[in-house]
Protein backbone atom coordinates (compact mmCIF):
# COMPACT_ATOMS: atom_id res chain seq x y z
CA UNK A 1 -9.84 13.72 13.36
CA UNK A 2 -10.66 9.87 11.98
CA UNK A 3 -7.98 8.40 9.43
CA UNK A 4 -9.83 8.45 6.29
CA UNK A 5 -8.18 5.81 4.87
CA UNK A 6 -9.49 1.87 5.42
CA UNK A 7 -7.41 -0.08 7.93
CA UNK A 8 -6.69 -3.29 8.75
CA UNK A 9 -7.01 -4.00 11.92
CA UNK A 10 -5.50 -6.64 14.00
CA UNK A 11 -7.04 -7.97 17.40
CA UNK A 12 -5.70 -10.33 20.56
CA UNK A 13 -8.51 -12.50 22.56
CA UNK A 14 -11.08 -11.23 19.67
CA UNK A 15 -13.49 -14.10 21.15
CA UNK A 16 -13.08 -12.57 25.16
CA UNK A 17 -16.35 -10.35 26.36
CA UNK A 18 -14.59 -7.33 25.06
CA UNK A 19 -14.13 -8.87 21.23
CA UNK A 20 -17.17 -10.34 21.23
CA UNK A 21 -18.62 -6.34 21.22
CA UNK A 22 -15.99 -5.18 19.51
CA UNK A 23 -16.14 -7.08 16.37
CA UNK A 24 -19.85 -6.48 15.15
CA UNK A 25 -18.92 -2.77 15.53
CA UNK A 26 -15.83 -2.95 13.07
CA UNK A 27 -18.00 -5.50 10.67
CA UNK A 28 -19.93 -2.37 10.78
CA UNK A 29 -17.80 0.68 9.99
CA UNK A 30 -17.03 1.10 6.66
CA UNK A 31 -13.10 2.43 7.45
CA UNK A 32 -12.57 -0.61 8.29
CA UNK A 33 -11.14 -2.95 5.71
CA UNK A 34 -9.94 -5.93 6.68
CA UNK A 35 -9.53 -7.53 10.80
CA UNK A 36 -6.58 -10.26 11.81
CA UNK A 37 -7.93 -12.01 14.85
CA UNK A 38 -4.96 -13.80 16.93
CA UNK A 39 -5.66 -16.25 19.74
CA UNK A 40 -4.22 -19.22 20.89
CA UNK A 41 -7.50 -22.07 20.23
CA UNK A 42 -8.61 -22.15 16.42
CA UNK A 43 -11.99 -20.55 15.52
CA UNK A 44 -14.35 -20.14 12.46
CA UNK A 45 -14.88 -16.16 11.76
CA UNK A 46 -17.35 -17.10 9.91
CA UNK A 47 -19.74 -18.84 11.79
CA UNK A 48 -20.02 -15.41 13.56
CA UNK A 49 -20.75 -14.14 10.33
CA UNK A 50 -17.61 -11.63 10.75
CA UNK A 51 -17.05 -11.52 7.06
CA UNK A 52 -14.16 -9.01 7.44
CA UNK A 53 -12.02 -11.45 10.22
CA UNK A 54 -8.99 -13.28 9.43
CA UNK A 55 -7.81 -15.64 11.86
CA UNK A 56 -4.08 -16.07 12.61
CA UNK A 57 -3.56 -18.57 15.35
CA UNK A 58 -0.58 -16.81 17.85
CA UNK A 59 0.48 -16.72 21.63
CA UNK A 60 1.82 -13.60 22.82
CA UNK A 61 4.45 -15.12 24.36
CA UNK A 62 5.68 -15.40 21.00
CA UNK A 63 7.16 -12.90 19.49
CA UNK A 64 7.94 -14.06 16.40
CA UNK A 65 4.66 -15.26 15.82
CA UNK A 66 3.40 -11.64 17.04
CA UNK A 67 5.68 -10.00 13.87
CA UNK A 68 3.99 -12.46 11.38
CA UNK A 69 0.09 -11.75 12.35
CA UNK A 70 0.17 -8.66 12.54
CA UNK A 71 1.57 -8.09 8.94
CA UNK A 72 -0.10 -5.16 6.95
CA UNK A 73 -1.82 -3.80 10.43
CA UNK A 74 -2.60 -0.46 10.06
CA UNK A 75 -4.06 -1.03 14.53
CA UNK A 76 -3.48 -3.53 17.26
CA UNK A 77 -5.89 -3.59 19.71
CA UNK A 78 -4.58 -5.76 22.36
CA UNK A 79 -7.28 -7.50 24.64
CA UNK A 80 -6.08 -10.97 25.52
CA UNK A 81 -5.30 -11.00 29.65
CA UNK A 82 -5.86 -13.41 32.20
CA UNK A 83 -6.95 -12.72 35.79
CA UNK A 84 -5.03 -14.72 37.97
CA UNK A 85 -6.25 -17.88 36.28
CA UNK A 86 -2.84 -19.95 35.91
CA UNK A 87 -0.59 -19.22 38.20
CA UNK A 88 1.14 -16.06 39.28
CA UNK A 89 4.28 -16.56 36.83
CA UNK A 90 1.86 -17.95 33.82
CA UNK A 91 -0.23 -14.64 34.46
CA UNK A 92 2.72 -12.40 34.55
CA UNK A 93 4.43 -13.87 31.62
CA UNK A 94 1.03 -13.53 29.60
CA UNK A 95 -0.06 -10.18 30.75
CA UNK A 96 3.12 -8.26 31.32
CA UNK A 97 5.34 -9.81 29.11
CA UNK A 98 2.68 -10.75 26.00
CA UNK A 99 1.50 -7.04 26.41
CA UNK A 100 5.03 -6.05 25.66
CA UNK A 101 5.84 -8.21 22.85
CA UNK A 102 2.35 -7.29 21.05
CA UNK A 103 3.62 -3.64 21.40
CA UNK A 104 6.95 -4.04 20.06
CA UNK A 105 5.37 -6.39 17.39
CA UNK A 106 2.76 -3.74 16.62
CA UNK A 107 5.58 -1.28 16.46
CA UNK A 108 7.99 -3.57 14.37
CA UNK A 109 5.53 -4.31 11.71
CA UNK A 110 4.57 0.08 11.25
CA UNK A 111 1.22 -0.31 13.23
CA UNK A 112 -0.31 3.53 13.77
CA UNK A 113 -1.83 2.77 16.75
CA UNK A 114 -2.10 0.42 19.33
CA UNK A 115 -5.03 0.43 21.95
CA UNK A 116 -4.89 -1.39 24.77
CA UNK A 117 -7.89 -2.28 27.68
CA UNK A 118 -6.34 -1.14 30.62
CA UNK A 119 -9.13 -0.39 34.01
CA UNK A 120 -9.36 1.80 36.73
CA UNK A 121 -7.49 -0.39 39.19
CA UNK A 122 -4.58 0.96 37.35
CA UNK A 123 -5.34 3.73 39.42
CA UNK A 124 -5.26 1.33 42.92
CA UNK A 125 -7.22 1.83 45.97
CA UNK A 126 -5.43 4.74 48.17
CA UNK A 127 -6.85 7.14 50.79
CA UNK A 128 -5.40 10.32 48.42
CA UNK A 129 -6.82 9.38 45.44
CA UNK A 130 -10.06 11.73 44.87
CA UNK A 131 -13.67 10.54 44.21
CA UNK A 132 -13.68 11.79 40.76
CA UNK A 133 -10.18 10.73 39.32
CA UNK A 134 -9.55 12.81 36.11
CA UNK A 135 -6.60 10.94 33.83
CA UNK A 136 -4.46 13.34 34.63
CA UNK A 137 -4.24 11.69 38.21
CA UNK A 138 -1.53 9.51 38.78
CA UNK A 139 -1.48 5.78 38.69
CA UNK A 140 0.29 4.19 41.51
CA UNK A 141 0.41 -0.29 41.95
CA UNK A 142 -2.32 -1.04 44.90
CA UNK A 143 -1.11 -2.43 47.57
CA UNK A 144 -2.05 -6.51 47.83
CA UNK A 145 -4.54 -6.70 44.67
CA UNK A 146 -2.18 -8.39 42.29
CA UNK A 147 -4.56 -7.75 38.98
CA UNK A 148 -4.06 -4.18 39.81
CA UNK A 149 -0.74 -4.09 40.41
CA UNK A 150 -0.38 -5.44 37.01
CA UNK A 151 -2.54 -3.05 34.93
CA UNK A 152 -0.71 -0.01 36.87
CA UNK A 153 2.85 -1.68 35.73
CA UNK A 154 1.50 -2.24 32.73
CA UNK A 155 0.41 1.13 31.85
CA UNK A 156 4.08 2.81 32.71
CA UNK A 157 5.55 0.21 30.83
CA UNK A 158 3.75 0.79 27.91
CA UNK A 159 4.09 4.35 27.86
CA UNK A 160 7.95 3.72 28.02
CA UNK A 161 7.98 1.37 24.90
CA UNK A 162 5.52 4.68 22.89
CA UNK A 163 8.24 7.03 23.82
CA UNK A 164 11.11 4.93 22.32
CA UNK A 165 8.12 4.35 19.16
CA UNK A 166 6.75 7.60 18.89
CA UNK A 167 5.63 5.91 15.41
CA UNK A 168 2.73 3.91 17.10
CA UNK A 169 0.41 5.88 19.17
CA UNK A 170 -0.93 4.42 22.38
CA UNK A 171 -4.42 4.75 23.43
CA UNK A 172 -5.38 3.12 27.14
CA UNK A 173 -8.82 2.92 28.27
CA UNK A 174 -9.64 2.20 31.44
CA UNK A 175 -13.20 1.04 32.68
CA UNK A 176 -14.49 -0.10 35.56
CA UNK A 177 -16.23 -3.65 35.98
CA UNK A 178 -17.80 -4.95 32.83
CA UNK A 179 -20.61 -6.35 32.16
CA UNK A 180 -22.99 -7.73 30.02
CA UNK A 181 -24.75 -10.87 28.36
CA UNK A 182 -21.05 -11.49 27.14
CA UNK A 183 -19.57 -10.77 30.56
CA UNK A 184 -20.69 -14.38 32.15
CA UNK A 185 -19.88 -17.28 29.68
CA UNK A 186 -17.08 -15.42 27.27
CA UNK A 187 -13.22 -15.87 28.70
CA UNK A 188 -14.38 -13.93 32.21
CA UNK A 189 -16.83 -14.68 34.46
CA UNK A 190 -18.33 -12.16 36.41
CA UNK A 191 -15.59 -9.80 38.63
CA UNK A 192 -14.33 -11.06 41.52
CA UNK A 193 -15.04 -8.13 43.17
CA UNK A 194 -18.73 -8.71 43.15
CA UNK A 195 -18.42 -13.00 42.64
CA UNK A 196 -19.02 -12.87 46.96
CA UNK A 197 -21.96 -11.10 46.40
CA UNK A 198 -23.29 -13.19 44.07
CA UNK A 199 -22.41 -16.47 44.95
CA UNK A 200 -22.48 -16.23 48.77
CA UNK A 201 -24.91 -14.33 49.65
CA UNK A 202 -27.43 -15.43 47.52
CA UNK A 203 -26.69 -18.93 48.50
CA UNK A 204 -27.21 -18.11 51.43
CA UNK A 205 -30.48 -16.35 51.21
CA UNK A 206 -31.62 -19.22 48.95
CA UNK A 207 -31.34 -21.42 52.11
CA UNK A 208 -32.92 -18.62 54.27
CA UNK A 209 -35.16 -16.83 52.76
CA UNK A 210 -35.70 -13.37 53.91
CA UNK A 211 -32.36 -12.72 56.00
CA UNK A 212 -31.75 -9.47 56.09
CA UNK A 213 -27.95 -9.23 54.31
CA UNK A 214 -25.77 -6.58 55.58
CA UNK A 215 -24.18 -4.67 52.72
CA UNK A 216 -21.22 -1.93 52.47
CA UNK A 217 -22.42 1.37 51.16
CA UNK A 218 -19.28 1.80 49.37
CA UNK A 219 -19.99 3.78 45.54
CA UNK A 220 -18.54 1.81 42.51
CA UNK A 221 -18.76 2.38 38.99
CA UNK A 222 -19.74 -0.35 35.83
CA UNK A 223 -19.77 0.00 32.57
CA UNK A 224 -21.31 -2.04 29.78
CA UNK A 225 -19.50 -4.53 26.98
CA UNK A 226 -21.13 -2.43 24.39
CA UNK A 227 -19.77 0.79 25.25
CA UNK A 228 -16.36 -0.27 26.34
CA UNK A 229 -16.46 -1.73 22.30
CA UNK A 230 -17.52 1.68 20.87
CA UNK A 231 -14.85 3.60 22.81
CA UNK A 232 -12.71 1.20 21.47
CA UNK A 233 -13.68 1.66 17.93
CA UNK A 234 -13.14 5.39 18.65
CA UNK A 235 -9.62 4.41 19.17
CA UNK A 236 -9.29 2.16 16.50
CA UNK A 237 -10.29 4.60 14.11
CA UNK A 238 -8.14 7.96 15.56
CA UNK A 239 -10.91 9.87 16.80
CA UNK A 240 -8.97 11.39 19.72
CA UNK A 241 -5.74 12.32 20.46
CA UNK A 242 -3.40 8.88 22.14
CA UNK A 243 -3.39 8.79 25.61
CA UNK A 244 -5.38 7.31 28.50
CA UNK A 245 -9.24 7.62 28.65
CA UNK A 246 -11.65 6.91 31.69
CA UNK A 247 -14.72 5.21 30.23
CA UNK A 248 -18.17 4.35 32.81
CA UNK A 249 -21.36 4.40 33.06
CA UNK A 250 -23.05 7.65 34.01
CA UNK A 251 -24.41 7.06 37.22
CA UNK A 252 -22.46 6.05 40.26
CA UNK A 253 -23.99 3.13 42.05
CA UNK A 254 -23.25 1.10 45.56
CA UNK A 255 -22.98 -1.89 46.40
CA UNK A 256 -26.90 -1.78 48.11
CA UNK A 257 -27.62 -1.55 44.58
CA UNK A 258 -26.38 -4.42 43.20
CA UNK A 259 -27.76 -6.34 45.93
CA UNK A 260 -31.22 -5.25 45.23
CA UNK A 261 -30.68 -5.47 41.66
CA UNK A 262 -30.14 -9.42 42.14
CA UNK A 263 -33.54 -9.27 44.73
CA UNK A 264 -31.50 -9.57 47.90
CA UNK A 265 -33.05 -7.89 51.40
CA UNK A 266 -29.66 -5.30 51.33
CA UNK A 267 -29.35 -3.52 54.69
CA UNK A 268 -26.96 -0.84 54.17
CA UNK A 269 -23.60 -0.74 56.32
CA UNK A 270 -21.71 2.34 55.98
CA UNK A 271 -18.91 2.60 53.56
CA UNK A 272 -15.89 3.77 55.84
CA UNK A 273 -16.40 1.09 58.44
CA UNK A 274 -16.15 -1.07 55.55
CA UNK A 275 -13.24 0.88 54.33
CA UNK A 276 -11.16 0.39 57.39
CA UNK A 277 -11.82 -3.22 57.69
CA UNK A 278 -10.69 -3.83 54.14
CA UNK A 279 -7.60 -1.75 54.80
CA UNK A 280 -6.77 -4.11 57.74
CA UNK A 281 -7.42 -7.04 55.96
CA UNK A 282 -5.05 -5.81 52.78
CA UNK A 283 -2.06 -5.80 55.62
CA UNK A 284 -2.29 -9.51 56.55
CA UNK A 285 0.60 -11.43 55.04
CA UNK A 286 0.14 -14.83 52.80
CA UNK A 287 -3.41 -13.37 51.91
CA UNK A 288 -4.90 -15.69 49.11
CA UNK A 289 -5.44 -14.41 45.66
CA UNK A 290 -9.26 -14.04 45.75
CA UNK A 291 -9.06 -12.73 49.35
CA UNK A 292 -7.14 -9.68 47.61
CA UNK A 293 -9.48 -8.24 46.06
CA UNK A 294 -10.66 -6.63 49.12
CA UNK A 295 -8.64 -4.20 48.32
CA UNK A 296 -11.24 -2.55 46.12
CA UNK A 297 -13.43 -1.98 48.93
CA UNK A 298 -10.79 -0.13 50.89
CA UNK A 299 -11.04 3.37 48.86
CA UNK A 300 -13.82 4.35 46.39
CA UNK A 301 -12.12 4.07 42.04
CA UNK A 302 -14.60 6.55 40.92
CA UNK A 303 -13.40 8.65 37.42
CA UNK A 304 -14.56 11.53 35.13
CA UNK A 305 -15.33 10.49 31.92
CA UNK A 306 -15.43 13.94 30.88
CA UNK A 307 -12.00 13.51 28.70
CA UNK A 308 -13.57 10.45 26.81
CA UNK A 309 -16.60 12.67 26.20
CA UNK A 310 -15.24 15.85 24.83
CA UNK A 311 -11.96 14.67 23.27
CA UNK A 312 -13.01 10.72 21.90
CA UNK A 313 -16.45 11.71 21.63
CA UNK A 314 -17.70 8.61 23.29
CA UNK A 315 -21.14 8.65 25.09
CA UNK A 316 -22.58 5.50 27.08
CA UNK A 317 -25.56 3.95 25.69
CA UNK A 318 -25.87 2.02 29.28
CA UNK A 319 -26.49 3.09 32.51
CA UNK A 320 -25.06 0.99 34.86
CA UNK A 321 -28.20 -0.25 36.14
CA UNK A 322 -29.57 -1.33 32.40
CA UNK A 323 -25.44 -2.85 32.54
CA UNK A 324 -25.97 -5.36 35.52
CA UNK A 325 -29.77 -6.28 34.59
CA UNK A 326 -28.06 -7.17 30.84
CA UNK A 327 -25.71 -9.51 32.84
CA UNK A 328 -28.24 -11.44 34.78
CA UNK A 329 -30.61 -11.99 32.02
């Protein structure tokens, strides 16, 4: 059941696509007493008229810094990350490392619960994993797709640092690509997974209009800002018991889809042809960074959400449809 009690709550990257939902939502609830908002830039709280928000200029690479926000948190919710943006050992020392020192800092200062934004490419891309994947279903490193290597690592870390803090729960959610009027123009742009899509092939249907565009028929989940924010909240506040929750939209969609959705002529290509080129693709050595995340398309990363349902009691307000026509408005 909820903590009755009001909470402070401190937040990392509070101004990313994912704080940018989030915070209206604990503006809103009335257990919520007081916010701590750590980034790295300055901000005015204010001037997004969250009343409740404290900022506390930090780095997580800092620990000490860490220990010092976060004093009187009753919740961390850690979303600061980077994809791949400077540097392999900048990203690894922000994401791997700052996760852990935001834990232990959560944990050192008596936090109750710390909820972290993990995804489904925790899960990776493999032949064996099921269409379907409950949480119960292992998460295993992909195979080239470095941000997914990272959030797998991540997540076993993590649960490492809760056993030896049984004091701090850990909650992990893990949704699929996000979107939303936040999701283009926040800290993120668009996925990489889908920035081919939109950038090259509607480039080049802009310069011929009406090609037909061959398009993989592979499934895929989204999920929108909003409701990754709620099911955060739902954290925040100790709705459900810790552990890791699968959060999407309800409907499953493909990549013909999406290609409608942004008015291209989509031809469908079947998925597993698809598949087994992306597999080959994944074993090529020195493969570039963006060129990894063709991974993805090599095995379907659909979940049940039914844990996230019963035991958070989180529904999605979005489908994923009403998700990607949000993010190109």
């Amino acid at each position: 059941m909820p903590d009755s009690a009001r909470l402070t709550v401190a937040v990392t990257g509070p101004t990313g696509t994912f704080g940018l939902a989030l915070m209206p939502l604990l503006q809103q609830d009335d257990r919520v007493d007081h916010v701590i908002g750590i980034a790295r830039r300055p901000f005015d709280p204010a001037q997004r008229g969250w009343t409740k928000m404290e900022y506390r200029r930090g780095d997580v690479r800092d620990a000490d810094a860490l220990r010092t926000s976060f004093e009187g948190a009753d919740v961390v919710v850690h979303l600061a990350f980077l994809i791949l943006s400077g540097g392999k050992e900048t990203t690894r020392a922000i994401n791997i490392e700052g996760t852990l020192n935001v834990f232990r800092a959560a944990a050192a200062v008596g936090a109750r619960r710390f909820v972290y934004a993990s995804s489904v490419a925790a899960y990776g891309f493999h032949r064996g994993n099921p269409v379907g994947m409950s949480e119960d279903w292992a998460t295993l490193p992909a195979d080239r797709l470095f941000y997914a290597q990272e959030k797998a690592e991540l997540e076993h870390l993590l649960q490492q640092e809760a056993a030896t803090h049984p004091q701090t729960a850990l909650y992990l959610l893990r949704p699929p690509i996000v979107l939303g009027p936040d999701a283009v123009g926040a800290k993120v742009t668009i996925p990489a997974i889908l920035a081919p899509l939109v950038h090259g092939v509607a480039g080049a249907l802009r310069r011929l209009p009406g090609l037909p565009v061959l398009v993989p028929d592979l499934p895929l989940q989204l999920i929108h800002q909003d409701d990754v924010a709620e099911a955060l909240r739902l954290c925040v506040v100790g709705a459900g018991a810790p552990g890791a929750y699968n959060i999407a939209a309800d409907d499953v969609v493909t990549f013909v889809d999406v290609a409608r959705e942004l008015g291209l002529r989509a031809v469908p290509v079947p998925g597993e042809p698809v598949a087994a080129v992306a597999r080959a693709v994944t074993k090529l050595p020195y493969l570039p960074s963006a060129a990894q995340w063709v991974e993805a398309m090599s095995h379907p990363a659909i979940m049940d959400t039914t844990k996230a349902k019963t035991q958070l009691g989180w529904t999605p307000r979005h489908t994923a449809i009403e998700s990607l026509r949000s993010t190109l408005r």
